[in-house]
Protein backbone atom coordinates (compact mmCIF):
# COMPACT_ATOMS: atom_id res chain seq x y z
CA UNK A 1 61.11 68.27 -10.91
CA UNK A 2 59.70 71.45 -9.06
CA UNK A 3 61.12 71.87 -5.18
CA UNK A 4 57.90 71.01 -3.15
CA UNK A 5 56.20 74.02 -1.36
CA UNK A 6 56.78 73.98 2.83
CA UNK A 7 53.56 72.85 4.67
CA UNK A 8 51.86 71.05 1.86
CA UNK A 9 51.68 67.24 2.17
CA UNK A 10 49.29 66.59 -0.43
CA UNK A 11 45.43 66.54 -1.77
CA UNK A 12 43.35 65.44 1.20
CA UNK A 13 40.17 65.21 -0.88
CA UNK A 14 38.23 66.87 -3.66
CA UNK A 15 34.87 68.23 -2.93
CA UNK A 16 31.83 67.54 -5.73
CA UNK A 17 28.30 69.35 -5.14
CA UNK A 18 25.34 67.07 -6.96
CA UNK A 19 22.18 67.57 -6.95
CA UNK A 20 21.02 63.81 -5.66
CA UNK A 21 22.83 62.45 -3.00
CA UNK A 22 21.75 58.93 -3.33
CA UNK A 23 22.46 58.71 -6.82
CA UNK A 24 26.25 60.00 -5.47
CA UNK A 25 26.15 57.44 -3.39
CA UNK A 26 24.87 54.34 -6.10
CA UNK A 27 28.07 55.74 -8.72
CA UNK A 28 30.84 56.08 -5.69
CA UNK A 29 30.27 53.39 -3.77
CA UNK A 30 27.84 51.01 -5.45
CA UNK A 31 29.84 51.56 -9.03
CA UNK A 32 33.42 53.06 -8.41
CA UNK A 33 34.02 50.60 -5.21
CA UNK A 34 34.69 53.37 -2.55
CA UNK A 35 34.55 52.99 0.92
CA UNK A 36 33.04 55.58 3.77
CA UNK A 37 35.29 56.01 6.30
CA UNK A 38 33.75 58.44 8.48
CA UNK A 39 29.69 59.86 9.42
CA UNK A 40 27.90 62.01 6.64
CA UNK A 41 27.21 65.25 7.93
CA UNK A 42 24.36 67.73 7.88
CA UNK A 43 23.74 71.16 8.40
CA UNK A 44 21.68 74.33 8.11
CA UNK A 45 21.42 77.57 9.62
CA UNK A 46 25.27 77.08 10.84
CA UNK A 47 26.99 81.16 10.44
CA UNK A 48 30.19 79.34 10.86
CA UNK A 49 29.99 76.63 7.87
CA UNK A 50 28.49 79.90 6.07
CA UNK A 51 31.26 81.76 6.35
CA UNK A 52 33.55 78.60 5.53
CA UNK A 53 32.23 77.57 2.25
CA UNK A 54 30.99 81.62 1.52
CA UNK A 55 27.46 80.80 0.98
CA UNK A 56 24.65 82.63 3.45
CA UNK A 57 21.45 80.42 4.86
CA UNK A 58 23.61 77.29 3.43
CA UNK A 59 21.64 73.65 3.61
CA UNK A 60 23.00 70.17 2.82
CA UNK A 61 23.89 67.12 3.10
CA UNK A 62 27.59 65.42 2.63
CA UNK A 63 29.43 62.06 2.91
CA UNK A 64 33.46 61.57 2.64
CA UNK A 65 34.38 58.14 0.41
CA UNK A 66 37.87 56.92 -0.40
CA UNK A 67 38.61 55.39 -3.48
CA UNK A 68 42.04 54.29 -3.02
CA UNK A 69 44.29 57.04 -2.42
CA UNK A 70 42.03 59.89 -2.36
CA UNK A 71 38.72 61.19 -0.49
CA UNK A 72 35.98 62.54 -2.49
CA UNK A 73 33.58 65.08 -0.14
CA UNK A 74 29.94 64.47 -2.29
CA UNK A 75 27.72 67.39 -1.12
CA UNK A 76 23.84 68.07 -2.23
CA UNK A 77 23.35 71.67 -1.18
CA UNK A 78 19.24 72.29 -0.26
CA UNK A 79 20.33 75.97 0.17
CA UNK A 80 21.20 78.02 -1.59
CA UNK A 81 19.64 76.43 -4.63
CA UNK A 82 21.79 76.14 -7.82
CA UNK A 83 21.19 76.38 -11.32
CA UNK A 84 20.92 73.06 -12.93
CA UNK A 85 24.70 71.59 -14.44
CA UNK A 86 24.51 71.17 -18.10
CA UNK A 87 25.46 67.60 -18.31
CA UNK A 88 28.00 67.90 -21.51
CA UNK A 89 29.50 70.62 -20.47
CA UNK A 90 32.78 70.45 -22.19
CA UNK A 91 35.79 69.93 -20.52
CA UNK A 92 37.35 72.68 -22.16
CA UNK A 93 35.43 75.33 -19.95
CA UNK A 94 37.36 77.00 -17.15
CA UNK A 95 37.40 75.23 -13.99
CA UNK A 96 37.93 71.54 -12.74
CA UNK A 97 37.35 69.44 -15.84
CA UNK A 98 38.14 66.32 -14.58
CA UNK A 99 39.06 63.76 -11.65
CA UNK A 100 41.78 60.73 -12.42
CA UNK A 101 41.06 57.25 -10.65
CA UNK A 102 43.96 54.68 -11.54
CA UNK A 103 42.21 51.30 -11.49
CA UNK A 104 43.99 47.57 -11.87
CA UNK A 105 41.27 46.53 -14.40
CA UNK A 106 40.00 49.12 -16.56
CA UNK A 107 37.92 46.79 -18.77
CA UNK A 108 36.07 45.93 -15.80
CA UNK A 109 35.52 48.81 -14.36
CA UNK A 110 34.20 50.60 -17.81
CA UNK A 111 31.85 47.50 -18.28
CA UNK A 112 30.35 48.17 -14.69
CA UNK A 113 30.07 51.95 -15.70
CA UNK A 114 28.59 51.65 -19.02
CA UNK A 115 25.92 48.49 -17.22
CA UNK A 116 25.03 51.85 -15.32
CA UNK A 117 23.86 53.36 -18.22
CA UNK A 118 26.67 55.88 -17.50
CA UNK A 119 28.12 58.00 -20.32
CA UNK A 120 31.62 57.20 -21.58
CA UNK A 121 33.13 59.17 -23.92
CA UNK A 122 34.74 56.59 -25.95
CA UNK A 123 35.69 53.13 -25.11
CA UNK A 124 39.35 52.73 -23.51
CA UNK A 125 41.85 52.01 -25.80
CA UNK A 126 43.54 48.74 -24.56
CA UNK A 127 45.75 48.49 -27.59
CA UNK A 128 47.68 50.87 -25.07
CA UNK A 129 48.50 47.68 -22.91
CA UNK A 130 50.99 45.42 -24.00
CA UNK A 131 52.18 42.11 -22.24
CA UNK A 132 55.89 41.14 -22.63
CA UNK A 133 57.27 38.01 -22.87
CA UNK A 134 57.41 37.81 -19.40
CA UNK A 135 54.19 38.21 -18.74
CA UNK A 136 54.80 41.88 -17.53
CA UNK A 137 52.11 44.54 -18.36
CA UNK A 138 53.32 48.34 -20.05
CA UNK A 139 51.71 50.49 -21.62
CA UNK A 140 48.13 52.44 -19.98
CA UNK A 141 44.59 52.97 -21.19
CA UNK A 142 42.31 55.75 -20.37
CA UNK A 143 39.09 57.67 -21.40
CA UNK A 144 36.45 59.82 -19.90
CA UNK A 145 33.20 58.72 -18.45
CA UNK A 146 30.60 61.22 -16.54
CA UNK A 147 28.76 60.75 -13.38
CA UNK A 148 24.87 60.37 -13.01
CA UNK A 149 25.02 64.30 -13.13
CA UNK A 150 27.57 64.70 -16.31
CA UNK A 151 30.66 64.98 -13.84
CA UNK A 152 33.47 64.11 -15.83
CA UNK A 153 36.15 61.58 -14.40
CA UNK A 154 38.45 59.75 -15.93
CA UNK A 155 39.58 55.77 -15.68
CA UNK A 156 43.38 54.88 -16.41
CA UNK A 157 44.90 51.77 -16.08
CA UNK A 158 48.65 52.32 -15.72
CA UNK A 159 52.05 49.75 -16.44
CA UNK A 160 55.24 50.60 -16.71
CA UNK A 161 55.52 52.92 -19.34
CA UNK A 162 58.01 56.36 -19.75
CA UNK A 163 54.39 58.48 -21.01
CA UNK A 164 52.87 58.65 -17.44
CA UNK A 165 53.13 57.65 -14.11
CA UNK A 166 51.29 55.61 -11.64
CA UNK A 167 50.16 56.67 -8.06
């Protein structure tokens, strides 16, 4: 295992820019089951958010949600005004691909996403999850879904298992 760098304690949150806020909000909190913990924000005409996020005359709109153990920052910028996102963009281009959420039931949470009318890749494997005689889970299953706006995420379910480890 790698030493840990001095000064870092860990992701605080991941920042995704969308083009419809309120959609954001229906797959986060209305689909994923997050929580907001503290007040959107807005801004415009701010130099010093400018020079923050390196964007000049920036516009928009944010909210912070947790799901579990991590905050996702949703942003829709007004200004500057983007290019639309190809929604199958292949997670192969350069760049963030992808965002992990370990759920306890991944059935349920892919039949709430695909009710949506959300895209999932394919359907999660749950031949991957095994119950002992005990009555003790191992084993995982995972696939790729995409947000309203052909984000990709991904769902895993996670037992004890030596191929990857929970949060």
């Amino acid at each position: 295992m790698a030493e840990r760098i001095p000064g870092v304690i860990g992701v605080h949150h991941i920042g995704i820019s969308v083009p419809d806020l309120a959609r954001a909000r229906t797959f986060y909190i209305d689909i994923l089951g997050a929580v907001e913990e503290v007040e959107p924000l807005t801004w415009s005409d701010n130099p010093f958010i400018d020079r923050i996020v390196g964007l000049e005359g920036s516009a928009a709109n944010q909210f912070f949600c947790r799901l579990g153990n991590v905050q996702i920052e949703v942003f829709q910028y007004d200004a500057p005004r983007q290019a639309p996102q190809d929604p199958r963009r292949g997670v192969n281009e350069y760049g963030y691909t992808h965002i992990a959420l370990q759920v306890e039931d991944i059935a349920g949470v892919h039949e709430r996403i695909v009710a949506a009318g959300l895209p999932v890749h394919a359907p999660p494997p749950m031949e991957g999850i095994t119950v002992d005689a005990n009555g003790v889970k191992h084993g995982y299953a995972g696939t790729y879904c995409r947000d309203f706006f052909g984000n990709v995420f991904e769902i895993l379910e996670i037992h004890q298992t030596p191929e990857i480890l929970p949060i």
